[in-house]
PDB file of N, CA and C in Angstrom:
ATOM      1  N   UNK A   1     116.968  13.289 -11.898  1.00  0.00           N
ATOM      2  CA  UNK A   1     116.754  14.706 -12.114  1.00  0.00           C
ATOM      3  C   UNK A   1     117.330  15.118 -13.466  1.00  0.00           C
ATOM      4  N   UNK A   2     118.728  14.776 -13.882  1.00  0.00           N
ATOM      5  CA  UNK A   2     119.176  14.510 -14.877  1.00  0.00           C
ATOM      6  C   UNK A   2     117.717  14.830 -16.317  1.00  0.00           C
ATOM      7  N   UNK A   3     117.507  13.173 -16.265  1.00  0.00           N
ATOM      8  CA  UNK A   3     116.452  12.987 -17.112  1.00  0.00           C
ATOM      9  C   UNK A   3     115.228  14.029 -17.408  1.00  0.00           C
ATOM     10  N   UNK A   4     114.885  14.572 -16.179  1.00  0.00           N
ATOM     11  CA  UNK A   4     113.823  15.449 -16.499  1.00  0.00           C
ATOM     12  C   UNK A   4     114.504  16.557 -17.145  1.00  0.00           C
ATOM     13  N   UNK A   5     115.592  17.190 -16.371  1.00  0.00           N
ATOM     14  CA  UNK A   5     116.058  17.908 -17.473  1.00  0.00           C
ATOM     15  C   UNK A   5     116.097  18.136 -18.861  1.00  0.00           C
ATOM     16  N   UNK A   6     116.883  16.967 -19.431  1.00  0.00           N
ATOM     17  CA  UNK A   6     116.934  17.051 -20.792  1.00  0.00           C
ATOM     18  C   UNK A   6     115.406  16.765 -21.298  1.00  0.00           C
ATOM     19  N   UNK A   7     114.794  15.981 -20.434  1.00  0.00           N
ATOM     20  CA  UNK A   7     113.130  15.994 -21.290  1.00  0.00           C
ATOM     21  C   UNK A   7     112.792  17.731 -21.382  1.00  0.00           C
ATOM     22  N   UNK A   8     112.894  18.331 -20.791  1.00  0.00           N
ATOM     23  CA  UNK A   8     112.655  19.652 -21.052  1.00  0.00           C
ATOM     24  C   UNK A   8     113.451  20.126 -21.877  1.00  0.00           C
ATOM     25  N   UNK A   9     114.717  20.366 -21.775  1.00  0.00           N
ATOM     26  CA  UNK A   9     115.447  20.820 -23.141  1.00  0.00           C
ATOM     27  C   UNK A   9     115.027  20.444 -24.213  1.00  0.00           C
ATOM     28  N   UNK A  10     114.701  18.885 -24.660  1.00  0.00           N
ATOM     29  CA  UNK A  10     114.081  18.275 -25.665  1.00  0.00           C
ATOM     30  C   UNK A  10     112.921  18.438 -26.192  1.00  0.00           C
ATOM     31  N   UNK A  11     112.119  19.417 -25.091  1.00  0.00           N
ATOM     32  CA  UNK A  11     110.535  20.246 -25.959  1.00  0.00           C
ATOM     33  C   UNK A  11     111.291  21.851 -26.529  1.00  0.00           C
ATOM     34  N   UNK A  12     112.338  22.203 -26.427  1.00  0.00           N
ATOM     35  CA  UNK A  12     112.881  23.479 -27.228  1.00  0.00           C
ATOM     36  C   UNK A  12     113.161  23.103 -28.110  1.00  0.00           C
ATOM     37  N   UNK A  13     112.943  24.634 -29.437  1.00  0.00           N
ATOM     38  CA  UNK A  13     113.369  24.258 -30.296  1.00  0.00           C
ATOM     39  C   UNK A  13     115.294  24.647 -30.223  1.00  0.00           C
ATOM     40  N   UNK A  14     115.860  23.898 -31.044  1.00  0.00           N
ATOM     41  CA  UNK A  14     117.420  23.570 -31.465  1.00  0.00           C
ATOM     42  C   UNK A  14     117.818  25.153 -30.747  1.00  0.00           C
ATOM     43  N   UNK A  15     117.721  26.029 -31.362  1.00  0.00           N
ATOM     44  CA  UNK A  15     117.631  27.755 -31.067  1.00  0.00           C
ATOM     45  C   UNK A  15     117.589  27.988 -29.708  1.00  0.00           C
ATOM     46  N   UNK A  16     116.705  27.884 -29.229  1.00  0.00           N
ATOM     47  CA  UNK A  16     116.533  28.208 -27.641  1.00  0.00           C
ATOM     48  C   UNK A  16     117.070  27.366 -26.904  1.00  0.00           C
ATOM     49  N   UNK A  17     117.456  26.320 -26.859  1.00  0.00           N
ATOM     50  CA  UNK A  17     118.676  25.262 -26.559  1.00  0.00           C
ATOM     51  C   UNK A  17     120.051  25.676 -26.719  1.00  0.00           C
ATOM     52  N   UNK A  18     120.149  26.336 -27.146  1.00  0.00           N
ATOM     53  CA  UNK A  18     121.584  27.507 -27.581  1.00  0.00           C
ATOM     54  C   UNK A  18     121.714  28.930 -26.810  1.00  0.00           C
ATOM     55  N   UNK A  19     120.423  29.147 -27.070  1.00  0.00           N
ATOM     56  CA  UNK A  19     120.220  30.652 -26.193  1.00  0.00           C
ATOM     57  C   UNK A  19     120.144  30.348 -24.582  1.00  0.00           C
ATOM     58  N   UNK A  20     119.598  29.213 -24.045  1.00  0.00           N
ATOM     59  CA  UNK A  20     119.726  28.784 -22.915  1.00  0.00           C
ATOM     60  C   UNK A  20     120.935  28.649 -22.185  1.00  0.00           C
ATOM     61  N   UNK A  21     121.484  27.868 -23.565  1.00  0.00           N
ATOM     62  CA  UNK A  21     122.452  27.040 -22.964  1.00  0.00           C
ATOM     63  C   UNK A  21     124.138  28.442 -23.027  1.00  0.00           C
ATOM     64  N   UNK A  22     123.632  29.459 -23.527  1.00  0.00           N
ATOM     65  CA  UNK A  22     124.446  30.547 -23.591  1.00  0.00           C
ATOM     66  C   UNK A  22     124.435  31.741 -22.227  1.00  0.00           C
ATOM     67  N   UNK A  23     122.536  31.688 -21.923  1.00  0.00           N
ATOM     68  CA  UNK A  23     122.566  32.422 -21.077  1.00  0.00           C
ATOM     69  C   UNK A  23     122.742  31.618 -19.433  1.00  0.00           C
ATOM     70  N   UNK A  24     123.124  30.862 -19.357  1.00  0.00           N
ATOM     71  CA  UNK A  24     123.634  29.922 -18.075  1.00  0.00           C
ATOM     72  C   UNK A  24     125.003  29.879 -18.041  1.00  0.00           C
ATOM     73  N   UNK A  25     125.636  30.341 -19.503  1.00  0.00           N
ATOM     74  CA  UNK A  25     127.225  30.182 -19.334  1.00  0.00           C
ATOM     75  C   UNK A  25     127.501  31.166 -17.901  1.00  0.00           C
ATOM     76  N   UNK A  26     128.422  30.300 -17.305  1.00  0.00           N
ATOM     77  CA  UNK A  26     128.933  31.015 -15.865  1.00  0.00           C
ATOM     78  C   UNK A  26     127.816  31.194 -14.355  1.00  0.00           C
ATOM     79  N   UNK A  27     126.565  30.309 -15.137  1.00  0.00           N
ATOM     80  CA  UNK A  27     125.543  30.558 -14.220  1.00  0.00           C
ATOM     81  C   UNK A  27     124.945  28.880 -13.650  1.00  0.00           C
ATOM     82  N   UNK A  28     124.459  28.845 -12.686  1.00  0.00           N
ATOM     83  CA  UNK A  28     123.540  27.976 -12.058  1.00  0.00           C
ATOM     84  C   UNK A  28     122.224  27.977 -11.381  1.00  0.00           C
ATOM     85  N   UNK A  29     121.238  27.105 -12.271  1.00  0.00           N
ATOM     86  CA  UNK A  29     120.154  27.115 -11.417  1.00  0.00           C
ATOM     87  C   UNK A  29     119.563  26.411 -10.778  1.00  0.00           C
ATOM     88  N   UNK A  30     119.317  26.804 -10.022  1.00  0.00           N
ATOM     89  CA  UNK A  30     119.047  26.054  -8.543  1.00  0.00           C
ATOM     90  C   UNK A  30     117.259  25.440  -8.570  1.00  0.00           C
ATOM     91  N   UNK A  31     116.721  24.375  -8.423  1.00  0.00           N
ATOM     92  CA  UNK A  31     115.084  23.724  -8.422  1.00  0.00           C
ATOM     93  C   UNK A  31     115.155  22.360  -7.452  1.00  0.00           C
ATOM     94  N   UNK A  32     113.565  22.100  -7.438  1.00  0.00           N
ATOM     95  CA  UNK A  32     113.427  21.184  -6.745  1.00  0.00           C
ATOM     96  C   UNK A  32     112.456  20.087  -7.641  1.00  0.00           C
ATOM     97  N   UNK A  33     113.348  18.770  -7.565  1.00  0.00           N
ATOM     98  CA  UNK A  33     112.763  17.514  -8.127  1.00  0.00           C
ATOM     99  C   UNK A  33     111.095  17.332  -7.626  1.00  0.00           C
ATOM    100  N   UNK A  34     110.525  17.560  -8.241  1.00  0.00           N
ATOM    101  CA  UNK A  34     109.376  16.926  -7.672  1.00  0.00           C
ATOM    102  C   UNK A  34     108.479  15.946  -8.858  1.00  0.00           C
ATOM    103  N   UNK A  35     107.661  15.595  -7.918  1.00  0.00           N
ATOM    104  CA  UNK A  35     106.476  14.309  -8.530  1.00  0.00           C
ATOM    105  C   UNK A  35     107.072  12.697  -8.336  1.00  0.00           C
ATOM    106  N   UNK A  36     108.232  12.682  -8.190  1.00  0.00           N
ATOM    107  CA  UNK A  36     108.651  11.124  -8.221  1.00  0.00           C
ATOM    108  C   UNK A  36     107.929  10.544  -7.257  1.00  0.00           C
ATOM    109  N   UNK A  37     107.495   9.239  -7.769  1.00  0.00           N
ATOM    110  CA  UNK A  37     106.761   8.304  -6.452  1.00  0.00           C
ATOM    111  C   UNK A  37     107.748   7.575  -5.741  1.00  0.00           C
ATOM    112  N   UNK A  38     109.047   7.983  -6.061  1.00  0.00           N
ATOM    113  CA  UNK A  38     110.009   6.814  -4.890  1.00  0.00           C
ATOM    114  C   UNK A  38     110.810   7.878  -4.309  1.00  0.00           C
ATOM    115  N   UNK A  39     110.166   8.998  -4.401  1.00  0.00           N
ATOM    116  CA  UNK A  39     110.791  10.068  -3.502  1.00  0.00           C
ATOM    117  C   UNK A  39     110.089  11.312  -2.974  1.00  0.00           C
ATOM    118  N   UNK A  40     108.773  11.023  -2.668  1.00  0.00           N
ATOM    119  CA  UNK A  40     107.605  12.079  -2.220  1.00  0.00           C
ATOM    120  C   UNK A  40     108.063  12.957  -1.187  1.00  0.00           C
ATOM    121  N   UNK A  41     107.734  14.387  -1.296  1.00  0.00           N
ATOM    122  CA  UNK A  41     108.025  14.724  -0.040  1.00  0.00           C
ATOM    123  C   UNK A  41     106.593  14.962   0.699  1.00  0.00           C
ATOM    124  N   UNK A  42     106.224  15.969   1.639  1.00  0.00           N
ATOM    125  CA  UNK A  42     104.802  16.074   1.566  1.00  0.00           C
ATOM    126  C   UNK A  42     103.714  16.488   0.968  1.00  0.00           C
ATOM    127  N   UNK A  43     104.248  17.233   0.116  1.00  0.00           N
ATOM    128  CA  UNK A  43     102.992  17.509  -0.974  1.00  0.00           C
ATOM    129  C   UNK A  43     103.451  16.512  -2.003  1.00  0.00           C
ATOM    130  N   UNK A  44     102.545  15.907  -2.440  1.00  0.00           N
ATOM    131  CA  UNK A  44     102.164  15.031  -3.744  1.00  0.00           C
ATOM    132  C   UNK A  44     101.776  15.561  -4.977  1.00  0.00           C
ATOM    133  N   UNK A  45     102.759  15.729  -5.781  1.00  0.00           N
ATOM    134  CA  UNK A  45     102.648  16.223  -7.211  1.00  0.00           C
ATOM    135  C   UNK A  45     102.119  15.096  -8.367  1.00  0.00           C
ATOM    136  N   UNK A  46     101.177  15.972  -8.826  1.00  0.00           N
ATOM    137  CA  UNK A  46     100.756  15.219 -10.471  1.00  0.00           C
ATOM    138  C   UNK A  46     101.329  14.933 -11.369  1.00  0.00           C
ATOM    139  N   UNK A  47     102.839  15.311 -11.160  1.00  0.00           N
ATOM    140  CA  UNK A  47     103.645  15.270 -12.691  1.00  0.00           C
ATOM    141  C   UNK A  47     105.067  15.138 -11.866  1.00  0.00           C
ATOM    142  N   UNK A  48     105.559  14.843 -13.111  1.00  0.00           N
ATOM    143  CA  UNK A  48     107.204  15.149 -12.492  1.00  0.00           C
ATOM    144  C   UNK A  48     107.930  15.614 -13.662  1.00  0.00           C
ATOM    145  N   UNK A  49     108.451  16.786 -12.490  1.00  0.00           N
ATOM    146  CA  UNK A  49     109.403  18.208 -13.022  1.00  0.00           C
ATOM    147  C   UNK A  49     110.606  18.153 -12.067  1.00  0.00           C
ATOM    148  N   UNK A  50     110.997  20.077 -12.455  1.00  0.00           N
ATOM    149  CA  UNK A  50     111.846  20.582 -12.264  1.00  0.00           C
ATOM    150  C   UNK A  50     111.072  21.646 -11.770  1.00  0.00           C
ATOM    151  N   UNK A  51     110.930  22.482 -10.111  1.00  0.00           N
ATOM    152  CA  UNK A  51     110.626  23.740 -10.284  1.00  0.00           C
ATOM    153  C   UNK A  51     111.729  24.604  -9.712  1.00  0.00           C
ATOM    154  N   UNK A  52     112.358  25.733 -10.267  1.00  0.00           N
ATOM    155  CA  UNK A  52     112.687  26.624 -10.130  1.00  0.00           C
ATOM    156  C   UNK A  52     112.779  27.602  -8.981  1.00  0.00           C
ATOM    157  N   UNK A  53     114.027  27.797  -8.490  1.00  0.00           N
ATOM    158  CA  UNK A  53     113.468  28.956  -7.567  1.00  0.00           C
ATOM    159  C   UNK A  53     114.816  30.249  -7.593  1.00  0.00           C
ATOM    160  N   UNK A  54     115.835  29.623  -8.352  1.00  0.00           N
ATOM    161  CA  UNK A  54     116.849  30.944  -8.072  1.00  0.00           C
ATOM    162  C   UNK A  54     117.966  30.637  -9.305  1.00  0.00           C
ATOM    163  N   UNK A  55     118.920  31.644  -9.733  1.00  0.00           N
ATOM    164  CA  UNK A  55     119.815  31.559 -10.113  1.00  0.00           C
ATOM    165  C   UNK A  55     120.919  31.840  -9.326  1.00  0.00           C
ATOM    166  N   UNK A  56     122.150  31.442  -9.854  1.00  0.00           N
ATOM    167  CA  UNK A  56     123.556  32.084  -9.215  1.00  0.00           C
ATOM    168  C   UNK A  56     124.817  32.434 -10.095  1.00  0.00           C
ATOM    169  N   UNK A  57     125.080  33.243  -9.727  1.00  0.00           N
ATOM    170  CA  UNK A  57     125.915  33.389 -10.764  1.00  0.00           C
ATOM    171  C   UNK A  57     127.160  33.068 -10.324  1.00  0.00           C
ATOM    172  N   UNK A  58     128.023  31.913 -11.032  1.00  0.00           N
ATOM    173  CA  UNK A  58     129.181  31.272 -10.153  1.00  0.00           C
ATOM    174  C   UNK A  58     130.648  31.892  -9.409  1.00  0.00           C
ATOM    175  N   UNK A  59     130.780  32.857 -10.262  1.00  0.00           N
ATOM    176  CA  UNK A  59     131.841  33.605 -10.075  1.00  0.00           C
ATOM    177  C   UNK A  59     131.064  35.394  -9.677  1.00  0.00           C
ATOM    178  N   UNK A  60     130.310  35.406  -8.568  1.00  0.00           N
ATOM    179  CA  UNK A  60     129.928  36.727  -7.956  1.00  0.00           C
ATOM    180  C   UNK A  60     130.002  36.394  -6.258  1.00  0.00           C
ATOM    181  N   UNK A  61     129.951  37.387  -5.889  1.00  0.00           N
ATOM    182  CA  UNK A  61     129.677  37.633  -4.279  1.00  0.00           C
ATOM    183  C   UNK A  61     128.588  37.146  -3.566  1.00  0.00           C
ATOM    184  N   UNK A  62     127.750  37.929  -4.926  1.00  0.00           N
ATOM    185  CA  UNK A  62     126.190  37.486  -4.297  1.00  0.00           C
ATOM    186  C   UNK A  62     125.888  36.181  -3.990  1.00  0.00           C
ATOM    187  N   UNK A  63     124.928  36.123  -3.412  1.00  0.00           N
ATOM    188  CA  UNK A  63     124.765  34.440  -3.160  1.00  0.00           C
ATOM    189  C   UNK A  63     123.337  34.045  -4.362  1.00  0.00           C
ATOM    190  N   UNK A  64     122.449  35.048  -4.596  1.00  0.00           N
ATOM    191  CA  UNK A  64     121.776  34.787  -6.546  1.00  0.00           C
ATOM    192  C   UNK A  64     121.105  36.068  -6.834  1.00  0.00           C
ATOM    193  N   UNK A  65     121.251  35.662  -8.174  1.00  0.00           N
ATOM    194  CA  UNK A  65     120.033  36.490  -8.353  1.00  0.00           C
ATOM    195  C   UNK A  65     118.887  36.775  -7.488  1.00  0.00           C
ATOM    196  N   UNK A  66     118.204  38.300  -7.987  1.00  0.00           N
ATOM    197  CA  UNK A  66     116.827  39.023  -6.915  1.00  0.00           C
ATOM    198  C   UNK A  66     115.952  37.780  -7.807  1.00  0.00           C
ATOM    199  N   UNK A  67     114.596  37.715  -6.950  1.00  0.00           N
ATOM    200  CA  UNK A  67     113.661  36.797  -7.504  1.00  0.00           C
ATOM    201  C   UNK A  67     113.652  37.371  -8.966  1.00  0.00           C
ATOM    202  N   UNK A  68     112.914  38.989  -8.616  1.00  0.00           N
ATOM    203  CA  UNK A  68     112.277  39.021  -9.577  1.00  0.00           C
ATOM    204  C   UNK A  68     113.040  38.702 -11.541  1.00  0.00           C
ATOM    205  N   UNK A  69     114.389  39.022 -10.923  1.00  0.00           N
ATOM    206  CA  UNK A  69     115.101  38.924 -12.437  1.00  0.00           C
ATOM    207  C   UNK A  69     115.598  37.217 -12.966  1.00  0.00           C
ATOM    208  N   UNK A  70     115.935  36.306 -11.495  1.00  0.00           N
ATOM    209  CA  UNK A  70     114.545  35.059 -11.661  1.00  0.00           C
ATOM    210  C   UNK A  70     114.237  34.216 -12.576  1.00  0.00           C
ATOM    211  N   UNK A  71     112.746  35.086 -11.913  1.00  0.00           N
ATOM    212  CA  UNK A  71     111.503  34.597 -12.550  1.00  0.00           C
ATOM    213  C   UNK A  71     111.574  35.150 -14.124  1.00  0.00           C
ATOM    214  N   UNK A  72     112.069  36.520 -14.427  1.00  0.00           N
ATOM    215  CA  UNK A  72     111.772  36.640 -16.079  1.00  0.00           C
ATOM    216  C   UNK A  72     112.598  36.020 -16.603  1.00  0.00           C
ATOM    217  N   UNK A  73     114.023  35.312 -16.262  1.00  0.00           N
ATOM    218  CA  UNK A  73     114.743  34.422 -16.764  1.00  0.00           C
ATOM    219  C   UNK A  73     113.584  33.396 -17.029  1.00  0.00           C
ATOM    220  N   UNK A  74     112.988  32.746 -15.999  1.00  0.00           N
ATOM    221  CA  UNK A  74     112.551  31.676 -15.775  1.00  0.00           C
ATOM    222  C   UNK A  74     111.289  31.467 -16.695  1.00  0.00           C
ATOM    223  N   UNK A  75     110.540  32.754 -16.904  1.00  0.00           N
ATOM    224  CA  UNK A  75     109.753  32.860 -17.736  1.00  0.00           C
ATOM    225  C   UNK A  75     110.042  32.866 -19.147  1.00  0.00           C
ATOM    226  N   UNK A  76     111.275  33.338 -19.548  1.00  0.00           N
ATOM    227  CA  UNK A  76     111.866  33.423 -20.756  1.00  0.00           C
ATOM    228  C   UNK A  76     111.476  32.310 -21.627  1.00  0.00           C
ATOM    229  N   UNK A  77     111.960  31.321 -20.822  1.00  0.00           N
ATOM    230  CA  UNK A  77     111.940  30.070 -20.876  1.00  0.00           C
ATOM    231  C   UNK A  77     111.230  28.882 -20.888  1.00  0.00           C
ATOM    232  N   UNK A  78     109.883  29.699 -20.523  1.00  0.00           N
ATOM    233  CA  UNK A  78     108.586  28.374 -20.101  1.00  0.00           C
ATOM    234  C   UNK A  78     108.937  27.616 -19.045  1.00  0.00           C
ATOM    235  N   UNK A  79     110.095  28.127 -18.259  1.00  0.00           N
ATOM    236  CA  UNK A  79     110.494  26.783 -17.072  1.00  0.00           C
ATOM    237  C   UNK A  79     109.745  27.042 -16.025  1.00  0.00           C
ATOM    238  N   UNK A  80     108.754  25.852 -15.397  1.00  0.00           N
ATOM    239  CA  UNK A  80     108.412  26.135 -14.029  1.00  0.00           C
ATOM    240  C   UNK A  80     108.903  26.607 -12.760  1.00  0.00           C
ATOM    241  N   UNK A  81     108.448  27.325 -12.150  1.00  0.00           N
ATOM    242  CA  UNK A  81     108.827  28.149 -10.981  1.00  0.00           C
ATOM    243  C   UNK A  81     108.115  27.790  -9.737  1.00  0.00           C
ATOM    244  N   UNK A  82     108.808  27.699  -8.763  1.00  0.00           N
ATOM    245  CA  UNK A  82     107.960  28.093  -7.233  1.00  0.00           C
ATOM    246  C   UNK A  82     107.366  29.004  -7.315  1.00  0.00           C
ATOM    247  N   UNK A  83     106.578  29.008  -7.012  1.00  0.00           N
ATOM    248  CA  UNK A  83     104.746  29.876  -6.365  1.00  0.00           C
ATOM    249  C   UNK A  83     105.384  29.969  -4.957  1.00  0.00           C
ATOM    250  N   UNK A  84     105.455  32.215  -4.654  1.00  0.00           N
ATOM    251  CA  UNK A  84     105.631  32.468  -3.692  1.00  0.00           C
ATOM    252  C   UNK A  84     104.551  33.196  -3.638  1.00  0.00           C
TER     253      UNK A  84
END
């Protein structure tokens, strides 16, 4: 999972790798590995990613972020998301 990660960091440019990596300070996001063939679950993916489904912010009450603020993180970013 690792790996896919940084393959994605590694299509940003230097800049947004900074801005990312600024707006996660104190934060975590939460996705699901998919596409690997030595670890299918039941749906069978074409690719292998990272999709998205929540943030948290480490030091709050809440348990994450509302979707919707999310997803425009998530969009910010070009990062794939769960389809709700």
């Amino acid at each position: 999972m690792a790996y896919v990660w940084f393959e994605i960091l590694e299509k940003m440019s230097k800049e947004t790798r900074q801005q990312i990596t600024n707006d996660l300070d104190g934060r975590t996001m939460v996705g699901e590995y998919i596409g690997s063939q030595d670890h299918q679950h039941l749906v069978k993916y074409s690719r292998v990613t990272i999709i998205f489904y929540a943030i948290i912010d480490n030091y709050s009450e809440e348990s994450c972020w509302p979707c919707s603020r999310s997803w425009a993180f998530f969009k910010k970013y070009g990062l794939d998301v769960v389809h709700i």
